[in-house]
Protein backbone atom coordinates (compact mmCIF):
# COMPACT_ATOMS: atom_id res chain seq x y z
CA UNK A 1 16.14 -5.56 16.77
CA UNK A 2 13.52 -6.02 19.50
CA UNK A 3 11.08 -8.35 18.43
CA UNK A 4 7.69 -7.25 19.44
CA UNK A 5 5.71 -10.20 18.18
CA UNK A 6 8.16 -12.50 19.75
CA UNK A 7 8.72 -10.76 23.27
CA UNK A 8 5.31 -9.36 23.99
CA UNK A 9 2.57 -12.08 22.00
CA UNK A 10 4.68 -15.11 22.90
CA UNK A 11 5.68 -16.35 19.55
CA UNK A 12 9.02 -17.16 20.81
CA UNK A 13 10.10 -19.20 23.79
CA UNK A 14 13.75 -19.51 24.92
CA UNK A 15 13.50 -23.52 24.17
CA UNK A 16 13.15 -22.47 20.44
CA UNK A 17 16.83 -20.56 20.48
CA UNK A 18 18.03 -23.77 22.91
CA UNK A 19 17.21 -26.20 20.44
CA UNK A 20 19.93 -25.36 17.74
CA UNK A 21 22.25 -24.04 20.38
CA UNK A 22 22.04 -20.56 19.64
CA UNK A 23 24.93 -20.68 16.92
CA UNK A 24 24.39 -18.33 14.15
CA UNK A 25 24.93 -20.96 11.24
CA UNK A 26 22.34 -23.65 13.14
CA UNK A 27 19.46 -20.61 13.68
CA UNK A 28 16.20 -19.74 11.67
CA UNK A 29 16.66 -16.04 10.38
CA UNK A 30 14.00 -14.96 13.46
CA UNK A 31 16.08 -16.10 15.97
CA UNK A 32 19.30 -14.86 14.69
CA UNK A 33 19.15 -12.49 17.54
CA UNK A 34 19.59 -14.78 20.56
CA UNK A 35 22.47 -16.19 18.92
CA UNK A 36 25.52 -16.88 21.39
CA UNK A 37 28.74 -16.68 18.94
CA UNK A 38 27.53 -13.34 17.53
CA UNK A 39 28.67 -13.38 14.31
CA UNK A 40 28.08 -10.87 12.23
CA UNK A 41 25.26 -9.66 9.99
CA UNK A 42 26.92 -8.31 7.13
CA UNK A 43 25.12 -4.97 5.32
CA UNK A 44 26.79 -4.61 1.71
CA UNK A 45 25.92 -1.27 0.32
CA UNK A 46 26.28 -2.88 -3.28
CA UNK A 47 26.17 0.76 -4.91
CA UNK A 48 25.04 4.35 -4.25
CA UNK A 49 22.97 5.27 -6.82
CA UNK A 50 19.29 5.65 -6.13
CA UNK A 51 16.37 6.37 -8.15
CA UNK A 52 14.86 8.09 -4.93
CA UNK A 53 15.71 10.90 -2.87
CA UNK A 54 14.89 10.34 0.67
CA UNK A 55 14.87 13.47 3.08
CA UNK A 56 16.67 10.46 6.08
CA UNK A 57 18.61 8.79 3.94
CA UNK A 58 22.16 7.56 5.58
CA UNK A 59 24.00 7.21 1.81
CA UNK A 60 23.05 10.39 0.89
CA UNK A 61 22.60 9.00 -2.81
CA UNK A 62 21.72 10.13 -6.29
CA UNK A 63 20.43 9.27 -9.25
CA UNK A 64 23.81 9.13 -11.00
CA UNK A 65 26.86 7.17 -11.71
CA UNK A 66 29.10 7.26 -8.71
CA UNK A 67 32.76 5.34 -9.09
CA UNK A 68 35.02 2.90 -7.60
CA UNK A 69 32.45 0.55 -6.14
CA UNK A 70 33.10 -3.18 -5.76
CA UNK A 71 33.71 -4.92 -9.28
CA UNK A 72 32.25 -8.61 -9.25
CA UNK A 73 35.07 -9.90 -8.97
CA UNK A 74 36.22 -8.21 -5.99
CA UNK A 75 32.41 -8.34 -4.78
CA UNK A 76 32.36 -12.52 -4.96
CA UNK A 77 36.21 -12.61 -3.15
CA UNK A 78 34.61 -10.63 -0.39
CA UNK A 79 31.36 -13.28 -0.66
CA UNK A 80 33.89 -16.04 -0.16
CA UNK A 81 35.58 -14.53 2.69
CA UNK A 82 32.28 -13.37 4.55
CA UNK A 83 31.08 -17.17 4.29
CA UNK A 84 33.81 -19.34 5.81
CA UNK A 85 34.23 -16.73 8.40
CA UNK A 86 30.89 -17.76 9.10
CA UNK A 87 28.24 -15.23 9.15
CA UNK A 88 24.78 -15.72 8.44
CA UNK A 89 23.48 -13.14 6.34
CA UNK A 90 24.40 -10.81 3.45
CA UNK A 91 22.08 -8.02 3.21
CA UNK A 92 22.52 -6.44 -0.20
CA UNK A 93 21.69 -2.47 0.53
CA UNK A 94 22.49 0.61 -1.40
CA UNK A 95 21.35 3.41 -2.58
CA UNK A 96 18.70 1.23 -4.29
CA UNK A 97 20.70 -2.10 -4.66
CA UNK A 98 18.56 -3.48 -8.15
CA UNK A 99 20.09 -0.47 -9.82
CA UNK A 100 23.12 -2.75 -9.45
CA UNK A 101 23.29 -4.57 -13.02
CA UNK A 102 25.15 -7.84 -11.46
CA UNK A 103 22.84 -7.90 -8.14
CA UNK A 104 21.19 -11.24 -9.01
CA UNK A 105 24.53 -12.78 -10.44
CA UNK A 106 25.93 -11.76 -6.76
CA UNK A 107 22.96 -13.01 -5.06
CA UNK A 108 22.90 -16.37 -6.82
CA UNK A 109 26.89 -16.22 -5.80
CA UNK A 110 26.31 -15.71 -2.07
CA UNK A 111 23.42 -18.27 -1.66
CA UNK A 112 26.06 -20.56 -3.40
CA UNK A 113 28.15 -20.02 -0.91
CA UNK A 114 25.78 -21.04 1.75
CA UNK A 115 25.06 -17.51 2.77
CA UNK A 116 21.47 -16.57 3.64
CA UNK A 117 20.73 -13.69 1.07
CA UNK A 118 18.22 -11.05 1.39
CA UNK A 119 17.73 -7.40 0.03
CA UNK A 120 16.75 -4.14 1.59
CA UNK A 121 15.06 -1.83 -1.21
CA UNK A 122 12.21 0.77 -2.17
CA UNK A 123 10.52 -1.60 -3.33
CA UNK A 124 9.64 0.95 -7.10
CA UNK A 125 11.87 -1.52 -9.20
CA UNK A 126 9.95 -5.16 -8.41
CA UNK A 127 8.01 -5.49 -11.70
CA UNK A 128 6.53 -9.12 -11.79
CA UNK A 129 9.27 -10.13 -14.07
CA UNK A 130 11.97 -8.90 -11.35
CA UNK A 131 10.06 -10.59 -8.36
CA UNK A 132 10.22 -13.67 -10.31
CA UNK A 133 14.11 -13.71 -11.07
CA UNK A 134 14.84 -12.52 -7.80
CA UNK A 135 12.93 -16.28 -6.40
CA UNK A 136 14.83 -18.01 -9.08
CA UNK A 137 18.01 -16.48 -8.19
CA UNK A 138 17.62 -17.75 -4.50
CA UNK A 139 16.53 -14.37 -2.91
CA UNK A 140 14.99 -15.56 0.92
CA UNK A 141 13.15 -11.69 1.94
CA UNK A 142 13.02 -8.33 0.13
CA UNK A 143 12.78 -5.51 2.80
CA UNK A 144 10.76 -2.56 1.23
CA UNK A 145 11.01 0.56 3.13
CA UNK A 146 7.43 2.73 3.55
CA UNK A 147 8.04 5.52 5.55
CA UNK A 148 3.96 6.36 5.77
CA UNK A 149 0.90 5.86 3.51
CA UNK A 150 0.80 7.23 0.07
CA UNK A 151 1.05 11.26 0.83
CA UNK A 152 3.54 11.00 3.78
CA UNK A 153 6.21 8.60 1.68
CA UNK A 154 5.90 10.63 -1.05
CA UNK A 155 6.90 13.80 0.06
CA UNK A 156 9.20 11.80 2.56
CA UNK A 157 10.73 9.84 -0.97
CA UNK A 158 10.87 13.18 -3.21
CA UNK A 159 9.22 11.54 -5.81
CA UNK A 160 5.27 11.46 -6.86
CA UNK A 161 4.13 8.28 -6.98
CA UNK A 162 6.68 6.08 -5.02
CA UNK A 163 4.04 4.92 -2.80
CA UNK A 164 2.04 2.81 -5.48
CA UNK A 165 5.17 1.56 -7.39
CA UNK A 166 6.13 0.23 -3.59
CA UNK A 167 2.92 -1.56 -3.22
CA UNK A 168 2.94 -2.93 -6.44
CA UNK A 169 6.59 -4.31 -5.48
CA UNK A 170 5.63 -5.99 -2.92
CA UNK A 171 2.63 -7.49 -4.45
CA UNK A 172 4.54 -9.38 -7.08
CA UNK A 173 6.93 -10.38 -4.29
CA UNK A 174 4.46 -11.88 -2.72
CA UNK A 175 3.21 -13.83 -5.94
CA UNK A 176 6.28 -15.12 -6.48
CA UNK A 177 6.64 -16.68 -3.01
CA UNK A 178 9.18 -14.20 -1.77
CA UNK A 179 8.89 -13.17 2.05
CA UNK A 180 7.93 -9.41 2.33
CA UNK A 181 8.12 -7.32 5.42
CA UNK A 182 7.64 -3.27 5.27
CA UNK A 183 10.16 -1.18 6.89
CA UNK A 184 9.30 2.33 8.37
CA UNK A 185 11.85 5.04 9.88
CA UNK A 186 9.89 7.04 12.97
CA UNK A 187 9.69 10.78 13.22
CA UNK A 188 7.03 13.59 13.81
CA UNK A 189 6.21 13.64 10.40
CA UNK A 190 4.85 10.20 10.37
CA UNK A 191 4.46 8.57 13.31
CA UNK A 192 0.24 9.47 13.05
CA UNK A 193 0.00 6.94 10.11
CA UNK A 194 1.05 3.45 11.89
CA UNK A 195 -2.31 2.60 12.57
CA UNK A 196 -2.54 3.12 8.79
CA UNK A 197 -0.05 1.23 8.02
CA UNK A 198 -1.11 -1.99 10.50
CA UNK A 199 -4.43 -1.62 8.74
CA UNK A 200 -1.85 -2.06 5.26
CA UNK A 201 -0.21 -5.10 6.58
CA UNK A 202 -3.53 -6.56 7.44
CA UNK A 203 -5.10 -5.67 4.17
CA UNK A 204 -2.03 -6.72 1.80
CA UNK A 205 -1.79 -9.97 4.18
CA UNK A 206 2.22 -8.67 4.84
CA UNK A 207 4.01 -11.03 7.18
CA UNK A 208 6.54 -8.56 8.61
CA UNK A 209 7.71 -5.02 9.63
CA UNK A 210 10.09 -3.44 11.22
CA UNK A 211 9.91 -0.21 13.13
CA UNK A 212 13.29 1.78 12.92
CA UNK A 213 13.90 4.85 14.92
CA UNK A 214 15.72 7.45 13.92
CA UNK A 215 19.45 7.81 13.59
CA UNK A 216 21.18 10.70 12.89
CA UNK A 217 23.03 9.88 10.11
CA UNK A 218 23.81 11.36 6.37
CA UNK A 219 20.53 13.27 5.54
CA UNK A 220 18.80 11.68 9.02
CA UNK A 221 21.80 14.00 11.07
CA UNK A 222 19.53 16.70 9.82
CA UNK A 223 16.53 15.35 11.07
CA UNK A 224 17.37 15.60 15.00
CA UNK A 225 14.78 17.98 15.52
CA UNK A 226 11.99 15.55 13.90
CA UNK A 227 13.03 12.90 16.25
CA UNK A 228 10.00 12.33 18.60
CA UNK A 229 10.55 13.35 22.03
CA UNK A 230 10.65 10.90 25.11
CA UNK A 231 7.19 10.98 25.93
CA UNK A 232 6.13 10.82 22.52
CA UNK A 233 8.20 7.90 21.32
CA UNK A 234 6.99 5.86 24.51
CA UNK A 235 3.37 6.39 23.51
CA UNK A 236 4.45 5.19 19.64
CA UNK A 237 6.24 2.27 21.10
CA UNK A 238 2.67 1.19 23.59
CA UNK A 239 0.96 1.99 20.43
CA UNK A 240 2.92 -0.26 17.82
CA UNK A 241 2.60 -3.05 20.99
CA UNK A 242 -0.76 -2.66 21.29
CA UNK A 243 -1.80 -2.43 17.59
CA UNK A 244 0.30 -5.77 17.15
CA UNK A 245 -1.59 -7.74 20.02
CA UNK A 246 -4.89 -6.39 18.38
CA UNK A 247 -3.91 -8.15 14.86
CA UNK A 248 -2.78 -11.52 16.53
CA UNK A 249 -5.69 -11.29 18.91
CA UNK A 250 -7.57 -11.49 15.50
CA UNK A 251 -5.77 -14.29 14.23
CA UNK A 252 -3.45 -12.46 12.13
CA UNK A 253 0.32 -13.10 13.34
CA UNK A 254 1.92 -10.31 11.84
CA UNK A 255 6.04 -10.18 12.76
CA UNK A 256 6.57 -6.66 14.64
CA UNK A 257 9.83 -5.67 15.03
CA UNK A 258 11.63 -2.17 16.36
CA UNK A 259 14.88 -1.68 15.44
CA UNK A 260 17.76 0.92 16.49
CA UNK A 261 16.41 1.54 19.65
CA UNK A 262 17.21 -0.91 22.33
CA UNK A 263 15.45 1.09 25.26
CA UNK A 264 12.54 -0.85 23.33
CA UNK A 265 13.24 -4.26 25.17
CA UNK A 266 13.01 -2.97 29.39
CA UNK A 267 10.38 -1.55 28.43
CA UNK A 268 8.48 -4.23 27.11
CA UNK A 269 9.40 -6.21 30.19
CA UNK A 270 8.67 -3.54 32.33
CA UNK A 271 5.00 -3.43 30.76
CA UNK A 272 4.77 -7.34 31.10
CA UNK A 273 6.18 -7.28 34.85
CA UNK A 274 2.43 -5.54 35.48
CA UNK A 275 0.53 -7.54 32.92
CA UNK A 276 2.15 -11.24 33.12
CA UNK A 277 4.94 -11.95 35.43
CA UNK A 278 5.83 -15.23 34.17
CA UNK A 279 5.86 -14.45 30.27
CA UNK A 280 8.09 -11.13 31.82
CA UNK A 281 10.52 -14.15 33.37
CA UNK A 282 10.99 -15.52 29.59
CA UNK A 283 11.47 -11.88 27.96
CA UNK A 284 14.50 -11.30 30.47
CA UNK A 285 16.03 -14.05 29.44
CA UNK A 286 15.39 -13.61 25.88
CA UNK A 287 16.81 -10.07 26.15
CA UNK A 288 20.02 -11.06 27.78
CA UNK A 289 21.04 -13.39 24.77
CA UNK A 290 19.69 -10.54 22.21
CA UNK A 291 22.51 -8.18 24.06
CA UNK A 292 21.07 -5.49 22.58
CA UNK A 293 23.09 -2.91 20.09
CA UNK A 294 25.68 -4.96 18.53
CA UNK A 295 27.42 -2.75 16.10
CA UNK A 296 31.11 -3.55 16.23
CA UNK A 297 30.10 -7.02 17.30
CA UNK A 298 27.10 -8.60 15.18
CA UNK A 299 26.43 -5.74 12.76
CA UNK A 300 28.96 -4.78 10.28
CA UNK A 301 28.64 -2.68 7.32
CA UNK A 302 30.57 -2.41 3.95
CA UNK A 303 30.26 0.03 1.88
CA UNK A 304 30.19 0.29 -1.74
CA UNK A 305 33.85 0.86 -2.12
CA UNK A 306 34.51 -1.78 0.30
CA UNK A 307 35.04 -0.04 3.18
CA UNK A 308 34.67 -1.40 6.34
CA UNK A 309 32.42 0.51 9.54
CA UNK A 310 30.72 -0.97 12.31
CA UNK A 311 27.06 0.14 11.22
CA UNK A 312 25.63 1.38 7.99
CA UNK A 313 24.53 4.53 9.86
CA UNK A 314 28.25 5.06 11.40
CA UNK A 315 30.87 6.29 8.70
CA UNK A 316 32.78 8.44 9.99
CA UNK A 317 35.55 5.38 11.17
CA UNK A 318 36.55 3.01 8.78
CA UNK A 319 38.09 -0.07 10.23
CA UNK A 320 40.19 -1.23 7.23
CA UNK A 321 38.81 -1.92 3.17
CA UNK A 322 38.20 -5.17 1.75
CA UNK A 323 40.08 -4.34 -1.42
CA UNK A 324 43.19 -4.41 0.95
CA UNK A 325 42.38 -6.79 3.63
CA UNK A 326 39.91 -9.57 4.41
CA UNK A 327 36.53 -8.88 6.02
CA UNK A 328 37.12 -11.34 8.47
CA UNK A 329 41.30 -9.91 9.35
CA UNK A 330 39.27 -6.87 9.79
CA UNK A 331 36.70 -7.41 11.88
CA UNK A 332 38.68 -9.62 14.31
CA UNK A 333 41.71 -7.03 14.27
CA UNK A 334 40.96 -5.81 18.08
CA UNK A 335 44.67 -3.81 17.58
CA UNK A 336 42.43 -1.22 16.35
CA UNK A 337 41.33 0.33 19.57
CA UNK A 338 37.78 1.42 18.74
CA UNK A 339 36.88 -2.31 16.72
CA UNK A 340 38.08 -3.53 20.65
CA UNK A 341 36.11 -1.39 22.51
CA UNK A 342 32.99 -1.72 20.66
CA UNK A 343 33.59 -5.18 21.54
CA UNK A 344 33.59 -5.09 24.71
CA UNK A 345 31.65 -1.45 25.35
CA UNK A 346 30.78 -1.29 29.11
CA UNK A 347 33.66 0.16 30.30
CA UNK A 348 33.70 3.36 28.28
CA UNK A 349 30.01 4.14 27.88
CA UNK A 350 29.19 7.88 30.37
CA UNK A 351 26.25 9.28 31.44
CA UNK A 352 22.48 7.93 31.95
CA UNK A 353 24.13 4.18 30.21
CA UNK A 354 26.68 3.57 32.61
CA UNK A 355 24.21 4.24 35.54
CA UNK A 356 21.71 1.72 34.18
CA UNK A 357 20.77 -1.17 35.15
CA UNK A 358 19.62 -2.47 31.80
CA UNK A 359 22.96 -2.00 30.46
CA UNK A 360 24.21 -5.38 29.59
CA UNK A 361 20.47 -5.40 27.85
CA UNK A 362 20.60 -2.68 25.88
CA UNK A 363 24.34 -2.62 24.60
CA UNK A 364 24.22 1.34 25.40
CA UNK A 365 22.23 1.57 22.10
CA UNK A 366 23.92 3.49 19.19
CA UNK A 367 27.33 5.28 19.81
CA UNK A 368 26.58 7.25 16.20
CA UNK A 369 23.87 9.00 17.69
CA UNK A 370 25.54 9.97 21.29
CA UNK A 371 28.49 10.85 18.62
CA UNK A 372 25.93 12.95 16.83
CA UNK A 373 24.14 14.61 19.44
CA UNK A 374 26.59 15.22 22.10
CA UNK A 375 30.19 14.85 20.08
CA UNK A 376 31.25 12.20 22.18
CA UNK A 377 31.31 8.70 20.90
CA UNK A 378 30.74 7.10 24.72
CA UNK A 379 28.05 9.48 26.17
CA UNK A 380 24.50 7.76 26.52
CA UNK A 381 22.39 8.07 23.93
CA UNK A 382 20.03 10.80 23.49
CA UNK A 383 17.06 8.63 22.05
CA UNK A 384 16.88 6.59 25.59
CA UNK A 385 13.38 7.49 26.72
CA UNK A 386 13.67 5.33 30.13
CA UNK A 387 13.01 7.65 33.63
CA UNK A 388 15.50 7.42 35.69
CA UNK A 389 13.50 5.46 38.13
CA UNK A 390 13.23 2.92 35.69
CA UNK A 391 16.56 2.32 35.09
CA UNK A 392 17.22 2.09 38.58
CA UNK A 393 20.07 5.39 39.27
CA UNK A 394 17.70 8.11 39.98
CA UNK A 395 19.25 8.89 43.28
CA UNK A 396 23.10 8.31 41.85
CA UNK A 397 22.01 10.92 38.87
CA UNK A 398 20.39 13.49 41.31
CA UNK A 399 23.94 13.26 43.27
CA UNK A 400 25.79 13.65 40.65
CA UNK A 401 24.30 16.52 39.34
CA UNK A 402 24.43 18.09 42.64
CA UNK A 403 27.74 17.76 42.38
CA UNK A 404 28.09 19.50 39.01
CA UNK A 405 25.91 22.48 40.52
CA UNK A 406 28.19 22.48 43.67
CA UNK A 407 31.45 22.77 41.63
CA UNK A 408 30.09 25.66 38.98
């Protein structure tokens, strides 16, 4: 996540990580990312099922009973385990996770356990009476994905009317004291309605959202050709930067996040190096603890039948099964070659990423959509919209490529 709000408006100072030592436990949940021990955000796909049918969505669910997920039981051994290894969060995530019928018995569970427990959902299911057992149940955030205003998300959803059940949602969140923030998955076929959906957060007094671009995964994989181009994703990115200084400008100080694209962070700094040098000095700093993409490292995903993958967007390598092992045997187990090199990355990544400069920054961004573009889990990644000048191997690339021409 690149925190727009926090890098660009100043809402976040390096002191504020410093002062609980940037250990995961000890941190708010907005400065999770500067953490120094790195543990691991855990996704939990709780189930498959969904009562939508997205056009991008990575589960590829259905609106029908699917088998072998989790049972409690096995769901609450895993809660154990994922809390005295010690990380922070449990992010309950489907398909559409309240279609779960023991999700608030699990969540009650895992805030019992001293885990910090939020939920990522469409947001159709939050009647009043829901939003109000999800607060007394000990839920800290709902995350309720919009993908555009009412005509884009509901041809993007499949299903008329998902838009206004959504707002609805997150209106009785909001009554009952529960955190909000909208989340919204860039393409061509939406990227013309952020302004409309700033002028939503304003309206709807939201506190949060998070801008995710596009991975190709499950039904995203066929989305590649929707993915904005390089030119076009660097004028959404000054656009979603500019639209959130407007709104704190006016007093409103909206949370603006980006997330799945780390290329996001230079060139924030980049933009601040020409604007305000000294805030740019913080940023850098900032950026270097965030580390960028941390799948593999501080972003784990298990499924709903307790599978174990470094991302909820990457499934093609399980790592082990929960049913079998621990979560925490798992994710430490760097005998399993990829788990160790995703650990340690910089050595393996190719192309454009190992040239750059902004490398340690950036992680080298997701290996599921190099994997998915180019068929090679280590080339750069495809969504990187940085020139060449700007991350510094221009000349080293033209070489190279020289090269390539020299020895066809």
């Amino acid at each position: 996540m690149i925190g727009i709000s926090k890098l660009y408006c100043g809402t976040v100072e390096p002191s504020d990580a410093l002062r609980y030592g940037r250990e995961s436990k000890k941190l708010p949940s907005h400065l999770l990312q500067f953490s120094k021990d790195k543990k691991p955000v855990v996704v939990w796909n709780v189930g498959q099922r969904c009562n939508l049918k997205c056009v991008h969505c990575y589960s590829q669910s259905k609106d029908i009973e699917y088998p072998n997920e989790l049972s409690t039981k096995e769901a609450k051994a895993m809660l154990d385990d994922i809390a005295e290894y010690g990380a922070p969060v449990i992010l309950f995530s489907g398909g559409e996770p309240l279609m779960r019928p023991d999700l608030l018995e699990l969540i009650e569970y895992a805030k019992a356990q001293g885990l910090r427990a939020v939920i990522s959902t469409n947001g159709t299911l939050i009647t009043k009476e829901k939003a109000d057992e999800l607060k007394k149940f000990g839920l800290s955030y709902v995350g309720i994905s919009l993908d555009g205003l009412r005509e884009t998300n509901d041809r993007f959803r499949g299903i008329p009317g998902a838009f206004d059940l959504a707002i609805e949602g997150i209106r009785n969140c909001m009554a009952a004291g529960i955190k909000v923030g909208l989340r919204f998955t860039i393409n061509k076929r939406n990227a013309h309605d952020i302004p409309g959906i700033f002028h939503l957060i304003e309206k709807e007094n939201i506190p949060r959202v998070c801008f995710y671009h596009l991975v190709y995964s499950g039904r995203g994989s066929n989305l590649i050709e929707e993915d904005l181009s390089h030119e076009e994703t660097r004028k959404v990115v000054d656009l979603i930067i500019n639209k959130t200084k407007e709104s704190h400008d006016k007093g409103k100080k909206i949370e603006v996040l980006t997330v799945d694209n780390h290329a996001d962070g230079p060139y924030i700094y980049l933009r601040l190096l020409k604007e305000d040098a000294k805030r740019a000095k913080d940023v850098l700093e900032l950026l270097q603890w965030n580390e960028g993409n941390s799948s593999g490292k501080g972003l784990a995903c298990i499924s709903w039948d307790g599978e174990v993958y470094a991302d909820q967007f990457w499934r093609q390598y399980s790592f082990g099964n929960v049913r079998k092992r621990k979560f925490s045997e798992i994710w430490e187990d760097t005998s399993n070659e990829l788990m160790a090199k995703l650990k340690n990355k910089n050595p393996y990544i190719k192309g454009r990423c190992a040239l750059c400069k902004w490398l340690n920054i950036c992680g080298g961004n997701f290996r599921a959509r190099a994997e998915a573009f180019y068929g090679d889990i280590w080339e750069h990644d495809p969504a990187c919209y940085l020139t060449d000048e700007e991350i510094g191997c221009g000349t080293v690339i033209a070489v190279e490529e020289s090269k390539q021409k020299i020895m066809v």
